[in-house]
C-alpha atoms as a PDB file:
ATOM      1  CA  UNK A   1      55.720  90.460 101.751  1.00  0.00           C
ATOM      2  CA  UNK A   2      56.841  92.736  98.826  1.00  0.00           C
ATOM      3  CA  UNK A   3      57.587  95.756 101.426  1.00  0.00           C
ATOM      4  CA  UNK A   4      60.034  93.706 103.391  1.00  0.00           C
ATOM      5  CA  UNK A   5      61.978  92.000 100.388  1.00  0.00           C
ATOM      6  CA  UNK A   6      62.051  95.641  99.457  1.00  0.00           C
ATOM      7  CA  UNK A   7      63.632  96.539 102.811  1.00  0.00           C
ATOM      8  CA  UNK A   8      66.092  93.468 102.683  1.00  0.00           C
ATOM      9  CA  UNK A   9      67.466  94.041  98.802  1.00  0.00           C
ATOM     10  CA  UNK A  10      67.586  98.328  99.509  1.00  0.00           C
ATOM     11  CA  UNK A  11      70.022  97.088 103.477  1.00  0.00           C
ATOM     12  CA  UNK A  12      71.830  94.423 100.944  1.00  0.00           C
ATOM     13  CA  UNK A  13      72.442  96.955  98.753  1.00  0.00           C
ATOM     14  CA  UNK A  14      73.537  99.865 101.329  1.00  0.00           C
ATOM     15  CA  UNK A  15      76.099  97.130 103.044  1.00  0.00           C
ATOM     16  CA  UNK A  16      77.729  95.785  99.981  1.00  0.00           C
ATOM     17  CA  UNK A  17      78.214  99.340  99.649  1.00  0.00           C
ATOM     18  CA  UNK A  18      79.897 100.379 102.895  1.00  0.00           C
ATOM     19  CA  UNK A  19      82.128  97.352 102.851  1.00  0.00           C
ATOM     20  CA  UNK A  20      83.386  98.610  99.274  1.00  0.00           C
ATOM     21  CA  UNK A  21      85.141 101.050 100.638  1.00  0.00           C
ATOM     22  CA  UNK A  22      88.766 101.085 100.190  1.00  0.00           C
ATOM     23  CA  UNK A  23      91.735 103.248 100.547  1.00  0.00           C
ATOM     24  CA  UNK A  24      92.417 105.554  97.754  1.00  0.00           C
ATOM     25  CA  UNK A  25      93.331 108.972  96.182  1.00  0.00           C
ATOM     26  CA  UNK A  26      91.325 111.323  94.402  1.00  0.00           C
ATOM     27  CA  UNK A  27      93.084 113.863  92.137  1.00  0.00           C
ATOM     28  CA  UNK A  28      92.102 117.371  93.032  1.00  0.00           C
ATOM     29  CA  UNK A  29      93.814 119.631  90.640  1.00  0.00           C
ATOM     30  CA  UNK A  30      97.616 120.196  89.156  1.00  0.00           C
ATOM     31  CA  UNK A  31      99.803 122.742  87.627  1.00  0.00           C
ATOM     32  CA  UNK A  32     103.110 123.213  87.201  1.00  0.00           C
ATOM     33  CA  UNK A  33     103.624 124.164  90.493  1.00  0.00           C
ATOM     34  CA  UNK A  34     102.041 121.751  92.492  1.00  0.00           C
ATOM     35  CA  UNK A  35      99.492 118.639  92.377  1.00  0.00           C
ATOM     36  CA  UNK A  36      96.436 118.330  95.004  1.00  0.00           C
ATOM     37  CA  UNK A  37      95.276 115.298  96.537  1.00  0.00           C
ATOM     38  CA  UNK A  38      92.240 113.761  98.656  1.00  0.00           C
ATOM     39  CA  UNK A  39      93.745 110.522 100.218  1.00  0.00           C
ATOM     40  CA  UNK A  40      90.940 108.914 102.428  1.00  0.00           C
ATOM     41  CA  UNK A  41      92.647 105.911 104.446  1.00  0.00           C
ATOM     42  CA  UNK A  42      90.298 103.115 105.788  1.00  0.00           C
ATOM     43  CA  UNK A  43      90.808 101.175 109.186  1.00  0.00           C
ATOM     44  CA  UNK A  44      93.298  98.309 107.954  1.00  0.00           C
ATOM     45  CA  UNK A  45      94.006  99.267 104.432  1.00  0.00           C
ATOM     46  CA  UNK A  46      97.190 100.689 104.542  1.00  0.00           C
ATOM     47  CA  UNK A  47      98.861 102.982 101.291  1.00  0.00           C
ATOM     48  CA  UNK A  48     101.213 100.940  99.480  1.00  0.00           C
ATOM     49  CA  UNK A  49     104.490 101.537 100.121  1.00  0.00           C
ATOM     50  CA  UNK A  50     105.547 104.646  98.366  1.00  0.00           C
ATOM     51  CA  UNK A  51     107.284 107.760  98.240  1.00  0.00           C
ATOM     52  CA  UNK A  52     107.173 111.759  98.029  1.00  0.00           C
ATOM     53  CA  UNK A  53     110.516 113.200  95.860  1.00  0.00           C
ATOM     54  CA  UNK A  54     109.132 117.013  97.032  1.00  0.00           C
ATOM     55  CA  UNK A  55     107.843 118.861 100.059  1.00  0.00           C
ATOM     56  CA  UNK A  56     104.183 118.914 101.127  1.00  0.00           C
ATOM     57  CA  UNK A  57     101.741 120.075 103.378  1.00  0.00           C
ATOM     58  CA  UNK A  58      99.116 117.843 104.338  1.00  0.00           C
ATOM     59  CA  UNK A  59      95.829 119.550 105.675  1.00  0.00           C
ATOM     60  CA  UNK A  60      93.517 116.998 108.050  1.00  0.00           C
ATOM     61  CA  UNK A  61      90.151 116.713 107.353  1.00  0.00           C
ATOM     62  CA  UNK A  62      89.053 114.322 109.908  1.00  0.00           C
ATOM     63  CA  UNK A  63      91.456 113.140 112.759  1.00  0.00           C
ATOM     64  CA  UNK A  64      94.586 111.740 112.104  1.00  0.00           C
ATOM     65  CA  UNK A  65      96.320 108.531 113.555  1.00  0.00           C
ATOM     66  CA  UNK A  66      98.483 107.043 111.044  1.00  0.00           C
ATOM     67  CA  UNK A  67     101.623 104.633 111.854  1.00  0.00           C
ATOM     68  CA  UNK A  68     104.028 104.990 108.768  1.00  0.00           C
ATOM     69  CA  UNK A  69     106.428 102.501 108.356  1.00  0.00           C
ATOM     70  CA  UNK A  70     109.498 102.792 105.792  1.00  0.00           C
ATOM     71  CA  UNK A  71     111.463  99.743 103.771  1.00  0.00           C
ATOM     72  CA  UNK A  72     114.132 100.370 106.676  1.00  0.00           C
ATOM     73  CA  UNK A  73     112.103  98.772 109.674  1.00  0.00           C
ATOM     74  CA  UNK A  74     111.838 102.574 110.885  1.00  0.00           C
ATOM     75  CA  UNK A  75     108.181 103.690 112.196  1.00  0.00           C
ATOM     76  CA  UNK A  76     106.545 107.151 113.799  1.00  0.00           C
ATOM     77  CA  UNK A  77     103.251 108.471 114.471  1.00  0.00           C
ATOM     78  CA  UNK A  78     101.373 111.075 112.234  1.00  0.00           C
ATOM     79  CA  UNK A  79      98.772 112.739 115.018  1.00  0.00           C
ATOM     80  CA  UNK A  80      96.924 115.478 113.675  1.00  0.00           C
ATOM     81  CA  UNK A  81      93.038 117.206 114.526  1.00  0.00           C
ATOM     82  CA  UNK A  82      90.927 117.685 112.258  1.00  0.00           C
ATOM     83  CA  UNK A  83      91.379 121.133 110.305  1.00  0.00           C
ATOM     84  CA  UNK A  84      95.311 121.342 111.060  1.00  0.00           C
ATOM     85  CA  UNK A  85      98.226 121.471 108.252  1.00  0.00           C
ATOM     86  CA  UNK A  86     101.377 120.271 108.346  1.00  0.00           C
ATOM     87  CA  UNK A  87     104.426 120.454 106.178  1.00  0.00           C
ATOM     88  CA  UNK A  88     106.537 117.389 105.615  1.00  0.00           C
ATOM     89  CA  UNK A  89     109.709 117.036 103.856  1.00  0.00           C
ATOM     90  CA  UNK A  90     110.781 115.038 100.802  1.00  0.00           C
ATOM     91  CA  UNK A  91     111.564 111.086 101.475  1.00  0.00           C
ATOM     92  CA  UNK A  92     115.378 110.452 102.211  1.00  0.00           C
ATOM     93  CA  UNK A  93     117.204 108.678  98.641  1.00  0.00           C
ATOM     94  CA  UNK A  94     115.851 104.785  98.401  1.00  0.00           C
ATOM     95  CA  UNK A  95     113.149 105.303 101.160  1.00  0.00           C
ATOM     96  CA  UNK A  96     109.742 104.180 100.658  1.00  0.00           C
ATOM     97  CA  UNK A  97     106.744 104.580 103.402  1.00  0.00           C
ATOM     98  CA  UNK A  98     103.706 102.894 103.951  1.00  0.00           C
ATOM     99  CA  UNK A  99     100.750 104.408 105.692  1.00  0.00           C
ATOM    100  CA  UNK A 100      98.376 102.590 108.367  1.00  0.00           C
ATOM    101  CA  UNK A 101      95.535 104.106 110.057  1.00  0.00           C
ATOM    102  CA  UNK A 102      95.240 103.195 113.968  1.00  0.00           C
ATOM    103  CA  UNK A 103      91.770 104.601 114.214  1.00  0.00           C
ATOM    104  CA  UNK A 104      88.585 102.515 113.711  1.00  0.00           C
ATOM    105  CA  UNK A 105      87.020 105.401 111.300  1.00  0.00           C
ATOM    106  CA  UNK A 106      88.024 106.283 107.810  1.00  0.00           C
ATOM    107  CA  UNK A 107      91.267 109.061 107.589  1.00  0.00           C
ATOM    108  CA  UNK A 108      90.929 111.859 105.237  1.00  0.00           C
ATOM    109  CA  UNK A 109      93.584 114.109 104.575  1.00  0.00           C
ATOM    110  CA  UNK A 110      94.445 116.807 101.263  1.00  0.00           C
ATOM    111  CA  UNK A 111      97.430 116.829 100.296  1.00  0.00           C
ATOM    112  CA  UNK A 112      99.797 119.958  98.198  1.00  0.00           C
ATOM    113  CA  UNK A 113     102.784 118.165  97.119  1.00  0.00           C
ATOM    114  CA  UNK A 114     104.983 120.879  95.462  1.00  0.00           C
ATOM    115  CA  UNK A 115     106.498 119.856  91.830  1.00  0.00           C
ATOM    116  CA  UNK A 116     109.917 121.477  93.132  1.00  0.00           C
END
């Protein structure tokens, strides 16, 4: 009996775990250049909306299919393979994006926004 509660409590345990996961950034490193980013995007969780005031180049870590949407009912496609880099311009004035991820497996990307 004890080995299988044990089994049961350790698979509790390791799912309350995987469904924990949530969208997020993790803070890299910064100077006064730039500041570097881990941003891993789960199926369904979308970024808040935000926005970037600088350049930066985003570098894909898994593969990439996000649908950003902006606060003016515009939307595109961000499609990128795994180990590929791309540089994206600063947000127009007043515009804000959100970020969704149209895969069914978590999105990792790193991210060099320059300070400039």
């Amino acid at each position: 009996m004890k080995p299988k509660l044990l089994l049961l409590l350790s698979l509790t345990f390791l799912l309350s775990k995987a469904s924990a996961a949530t969208t997020h950034r993790e803070k890299q490193c910064e100077n006064q250049d730039v500041i570097v980013w881990k941003t891993i995007i789960e199926p369904n969780q979308p970024l808040v909306m935000h926005r970037h005031d600088h350049r930066r180049v985003v570098v894909a870590l898994t593969d990439v299919d996000l649908l950003v949407k902006n606060n003016r009912g515009q939307s595109h496609h961000l499609l990128m393979k795994r180990g590929t880099a791309r540089i994206l311009l600063a947000d127009k004035p007043k515009e804000l994006h959100c970020d969704i991820n149209q895969s069914h497996h978590p999105m990792e990307v790193m991210v060099v926004e320059f300070k400039k």
